[in-house]
Protein backbone atom coordinates (compact mmCIF):
# COMPACT_ATOMS: atom_id res chain seq x y z
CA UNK A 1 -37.10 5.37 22.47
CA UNK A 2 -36.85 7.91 19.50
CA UNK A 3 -33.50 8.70 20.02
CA UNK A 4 -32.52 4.91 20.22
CA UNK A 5 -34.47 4.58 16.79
CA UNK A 6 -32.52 7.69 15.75
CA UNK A 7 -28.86 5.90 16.26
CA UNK A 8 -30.08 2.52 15.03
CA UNK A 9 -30.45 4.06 11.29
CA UNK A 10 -27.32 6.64 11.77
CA UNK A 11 -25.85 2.79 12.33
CA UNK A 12 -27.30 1.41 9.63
CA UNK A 13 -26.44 3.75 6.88
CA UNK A 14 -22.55 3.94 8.06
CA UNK A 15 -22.59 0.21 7.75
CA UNK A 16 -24.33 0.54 4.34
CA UNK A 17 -21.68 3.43 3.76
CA UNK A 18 -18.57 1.58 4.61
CA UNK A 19 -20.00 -1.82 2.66
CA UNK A 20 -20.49 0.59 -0.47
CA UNK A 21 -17.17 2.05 -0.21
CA UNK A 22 -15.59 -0.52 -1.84
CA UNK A 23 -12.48 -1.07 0.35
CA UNK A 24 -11.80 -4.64 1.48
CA UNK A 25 -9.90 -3.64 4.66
CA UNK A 26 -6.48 -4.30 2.79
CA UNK A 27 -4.07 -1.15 2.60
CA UNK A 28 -2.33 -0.32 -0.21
CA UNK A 29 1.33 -0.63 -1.02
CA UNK A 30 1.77 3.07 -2.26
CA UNK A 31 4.12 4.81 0.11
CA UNK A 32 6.63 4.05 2.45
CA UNK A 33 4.71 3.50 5.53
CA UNK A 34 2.62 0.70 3.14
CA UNK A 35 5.92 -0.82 1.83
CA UNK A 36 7.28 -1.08 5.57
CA UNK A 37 3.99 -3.05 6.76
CA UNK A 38 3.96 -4.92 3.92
CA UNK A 39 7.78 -6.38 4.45
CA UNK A 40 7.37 -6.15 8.41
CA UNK A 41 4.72 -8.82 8.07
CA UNK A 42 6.47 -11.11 5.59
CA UNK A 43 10.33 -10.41 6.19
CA UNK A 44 11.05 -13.24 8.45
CA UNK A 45 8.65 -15.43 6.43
CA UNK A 46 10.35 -14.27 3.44
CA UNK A 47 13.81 -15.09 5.51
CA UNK A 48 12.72 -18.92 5.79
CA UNK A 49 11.40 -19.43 2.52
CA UNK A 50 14.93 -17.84 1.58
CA UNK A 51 16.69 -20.42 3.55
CA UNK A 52 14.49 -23.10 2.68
CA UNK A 53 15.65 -22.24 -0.96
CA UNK A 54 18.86 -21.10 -0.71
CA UNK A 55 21.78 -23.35 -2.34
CA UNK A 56 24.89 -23.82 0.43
CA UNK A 57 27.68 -22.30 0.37
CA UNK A 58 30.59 -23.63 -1.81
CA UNK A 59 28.34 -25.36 -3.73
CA UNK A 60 29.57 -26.29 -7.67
CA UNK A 61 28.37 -24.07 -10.63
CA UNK A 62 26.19 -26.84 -11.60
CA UNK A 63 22.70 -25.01 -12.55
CA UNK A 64 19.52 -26.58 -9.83
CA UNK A 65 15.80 -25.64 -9.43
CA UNK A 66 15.20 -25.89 -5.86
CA UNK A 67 11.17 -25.84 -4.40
CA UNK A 68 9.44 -24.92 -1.10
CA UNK A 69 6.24 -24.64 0.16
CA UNK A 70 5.10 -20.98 1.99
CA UNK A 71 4.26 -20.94 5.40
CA UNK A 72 0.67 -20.54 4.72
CA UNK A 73 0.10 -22.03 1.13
CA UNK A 74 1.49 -21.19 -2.20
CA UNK A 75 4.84 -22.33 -3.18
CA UNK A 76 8.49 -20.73 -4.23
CA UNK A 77 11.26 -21.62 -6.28
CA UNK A 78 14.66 -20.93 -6.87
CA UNK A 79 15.90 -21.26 -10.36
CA UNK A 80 20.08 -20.97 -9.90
CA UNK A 81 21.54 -19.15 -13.36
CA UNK A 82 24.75 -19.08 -12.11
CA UNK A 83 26.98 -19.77 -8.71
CA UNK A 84 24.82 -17.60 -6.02
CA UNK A 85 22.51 -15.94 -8.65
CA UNK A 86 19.23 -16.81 -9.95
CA UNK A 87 15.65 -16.17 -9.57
CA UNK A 88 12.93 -16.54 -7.09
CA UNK A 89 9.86 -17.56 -8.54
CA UNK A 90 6.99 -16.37 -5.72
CA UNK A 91 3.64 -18.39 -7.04
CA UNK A 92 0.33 -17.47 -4.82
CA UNK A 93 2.93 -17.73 -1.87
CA UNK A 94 0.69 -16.77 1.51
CA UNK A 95 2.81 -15.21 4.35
CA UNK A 96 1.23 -13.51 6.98
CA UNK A 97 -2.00 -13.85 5.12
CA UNK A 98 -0.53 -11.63 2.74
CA UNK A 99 -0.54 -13.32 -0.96
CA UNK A 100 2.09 -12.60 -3.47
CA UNK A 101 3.06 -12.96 -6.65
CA UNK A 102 6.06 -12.32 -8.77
CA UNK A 103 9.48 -13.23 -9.65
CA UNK A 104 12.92 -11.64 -8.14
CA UNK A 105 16.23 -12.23 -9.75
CA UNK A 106 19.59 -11.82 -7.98
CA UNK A 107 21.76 -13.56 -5.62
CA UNK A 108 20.86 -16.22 -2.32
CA UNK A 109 23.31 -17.15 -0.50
CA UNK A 110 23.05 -19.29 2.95
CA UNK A 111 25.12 -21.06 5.18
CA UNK A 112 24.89 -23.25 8.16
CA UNK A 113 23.91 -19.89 10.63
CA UNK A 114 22.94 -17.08 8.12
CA UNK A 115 20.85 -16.62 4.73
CA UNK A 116 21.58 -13.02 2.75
CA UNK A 117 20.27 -11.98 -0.60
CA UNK A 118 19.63 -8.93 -2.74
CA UNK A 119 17.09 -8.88 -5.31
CA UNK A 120 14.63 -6.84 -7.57
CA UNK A 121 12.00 -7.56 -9.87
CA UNK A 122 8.02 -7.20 -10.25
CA UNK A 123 5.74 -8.75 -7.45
CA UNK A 124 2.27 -8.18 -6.80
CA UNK A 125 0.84 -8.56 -2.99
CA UNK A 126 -3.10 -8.69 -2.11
CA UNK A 127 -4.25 -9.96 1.61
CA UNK A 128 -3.94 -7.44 4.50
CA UNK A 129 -1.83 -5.46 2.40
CA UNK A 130 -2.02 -4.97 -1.76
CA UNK A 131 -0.51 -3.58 -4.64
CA UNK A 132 1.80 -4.04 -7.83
CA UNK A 133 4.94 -3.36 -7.21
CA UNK A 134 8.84 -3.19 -9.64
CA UNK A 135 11.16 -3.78 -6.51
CA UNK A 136 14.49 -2.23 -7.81
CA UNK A 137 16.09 -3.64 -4.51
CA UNK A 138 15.59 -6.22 -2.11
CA UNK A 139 18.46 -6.50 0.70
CA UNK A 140 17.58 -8.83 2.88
CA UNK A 141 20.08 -10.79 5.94
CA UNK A 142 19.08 -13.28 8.54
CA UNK A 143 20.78 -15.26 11.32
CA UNK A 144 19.41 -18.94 11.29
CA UNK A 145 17.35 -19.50 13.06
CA UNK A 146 14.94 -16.77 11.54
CA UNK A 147 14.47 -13.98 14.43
CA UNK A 148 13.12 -10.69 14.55
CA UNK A 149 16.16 -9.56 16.38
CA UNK A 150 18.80 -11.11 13.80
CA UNK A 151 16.81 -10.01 10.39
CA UNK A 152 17.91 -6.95 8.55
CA UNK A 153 15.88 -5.94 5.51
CA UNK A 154 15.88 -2.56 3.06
CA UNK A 155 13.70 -1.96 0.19
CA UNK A 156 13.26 -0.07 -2.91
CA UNK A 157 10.47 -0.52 -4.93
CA UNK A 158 8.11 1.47 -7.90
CA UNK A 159 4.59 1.01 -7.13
CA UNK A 160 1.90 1.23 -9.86
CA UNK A 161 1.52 5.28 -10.02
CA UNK A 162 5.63 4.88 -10.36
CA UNK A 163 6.19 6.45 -6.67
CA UNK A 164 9.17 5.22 -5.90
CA UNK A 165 9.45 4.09 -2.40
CA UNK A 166 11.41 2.83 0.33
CA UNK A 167 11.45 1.32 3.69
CA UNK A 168 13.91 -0.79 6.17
CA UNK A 169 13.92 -2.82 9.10
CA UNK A 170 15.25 -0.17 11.15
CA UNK A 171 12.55 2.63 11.21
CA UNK A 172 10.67 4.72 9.04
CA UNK A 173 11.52 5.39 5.30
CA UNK A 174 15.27 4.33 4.90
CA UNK A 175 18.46 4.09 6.31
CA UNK A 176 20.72 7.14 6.24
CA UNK A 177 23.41 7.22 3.50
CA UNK A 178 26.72 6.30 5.67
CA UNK A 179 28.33 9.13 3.48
């Protein structure tokens, strides 16, 4: 019986411990391994809302605000600045239970079986991942419809401390210069 007492407060105080500590179970976006969770949950979320927004191919130079809602709340928009280019205006947009926040300028592009873009830009995340983040590029390709298997993504991004990091769809840190 005393020993039972003995590991019901050594319980006790690592639960009191661990609800001290301060951390909400979310892992920070400060290093490559955190930038490739964060964009291996969202990329294929990311991918939709991408082809949800994207304007068609051939389309005329004529300047359009297009709007969609994120899988799991918030909303995005695509502001076109020019034929292809624009920005991507991510407000409280919930993929994956992961929140963000921010606004990426660049080129969209989609057709009738693929979406592709490359972007940069400041974004902040918070959810099951968090942190601020400059993206200095976004490369992301998807056959329609959105699979795993058909979605290529690469990033490079600044986080707060200004690490720069970098992650890609195809294993850790990032793809090996083809030179």
């Amino acid at each position: 019986m005393r020993q039972l007492k003995f590991w019901m407060v050594v319980a006790v105080l690592a639960l009191g411990a661990t609800a001290c500590s301060g951390t909400s179970g979310e892992a920070a976006v400060n290093s490559n391994e955190g930038l490739r969770a964060f964009m291996g949950a969202v990329a294929l979320d990311l991918a939709q809302v991408m082809a949800d927004l994207a304007p068609p191919l051939q389309t005329s130079a004529v300047k359009q605000e297009r709007s969609t809602t994120c899988p799991d709340g918030g909303g995005a928009t695509w502001t076109e600045s020019g034929t292809g280019t624009g920005t991507l205006g991510l407000d409280d947009c919930i993929m994956r239970g992961i929140t963000v926040n921010g606004t990426l300028s660049g080129f969209l592009e989609s057709g009738p079986m693929s979406v592709s873009a490359q972007m940069g830009g400041p974004i902040t995340v918070a959810g099951g991942v968090s942190g601020e983040l400059f993206v200095t590029n976004l490369v992301l390709s998807a056959q329609i419809p959105i699979t795993d298997e058909f979605t290529y993504w690469e990033v490079t991004a600044t986080d707060a401390d200004q690490n720069e990091l970098c992650a890609w769809s195809g294993g850790p840190g990032c793809a090996p210069s083809p030179f």
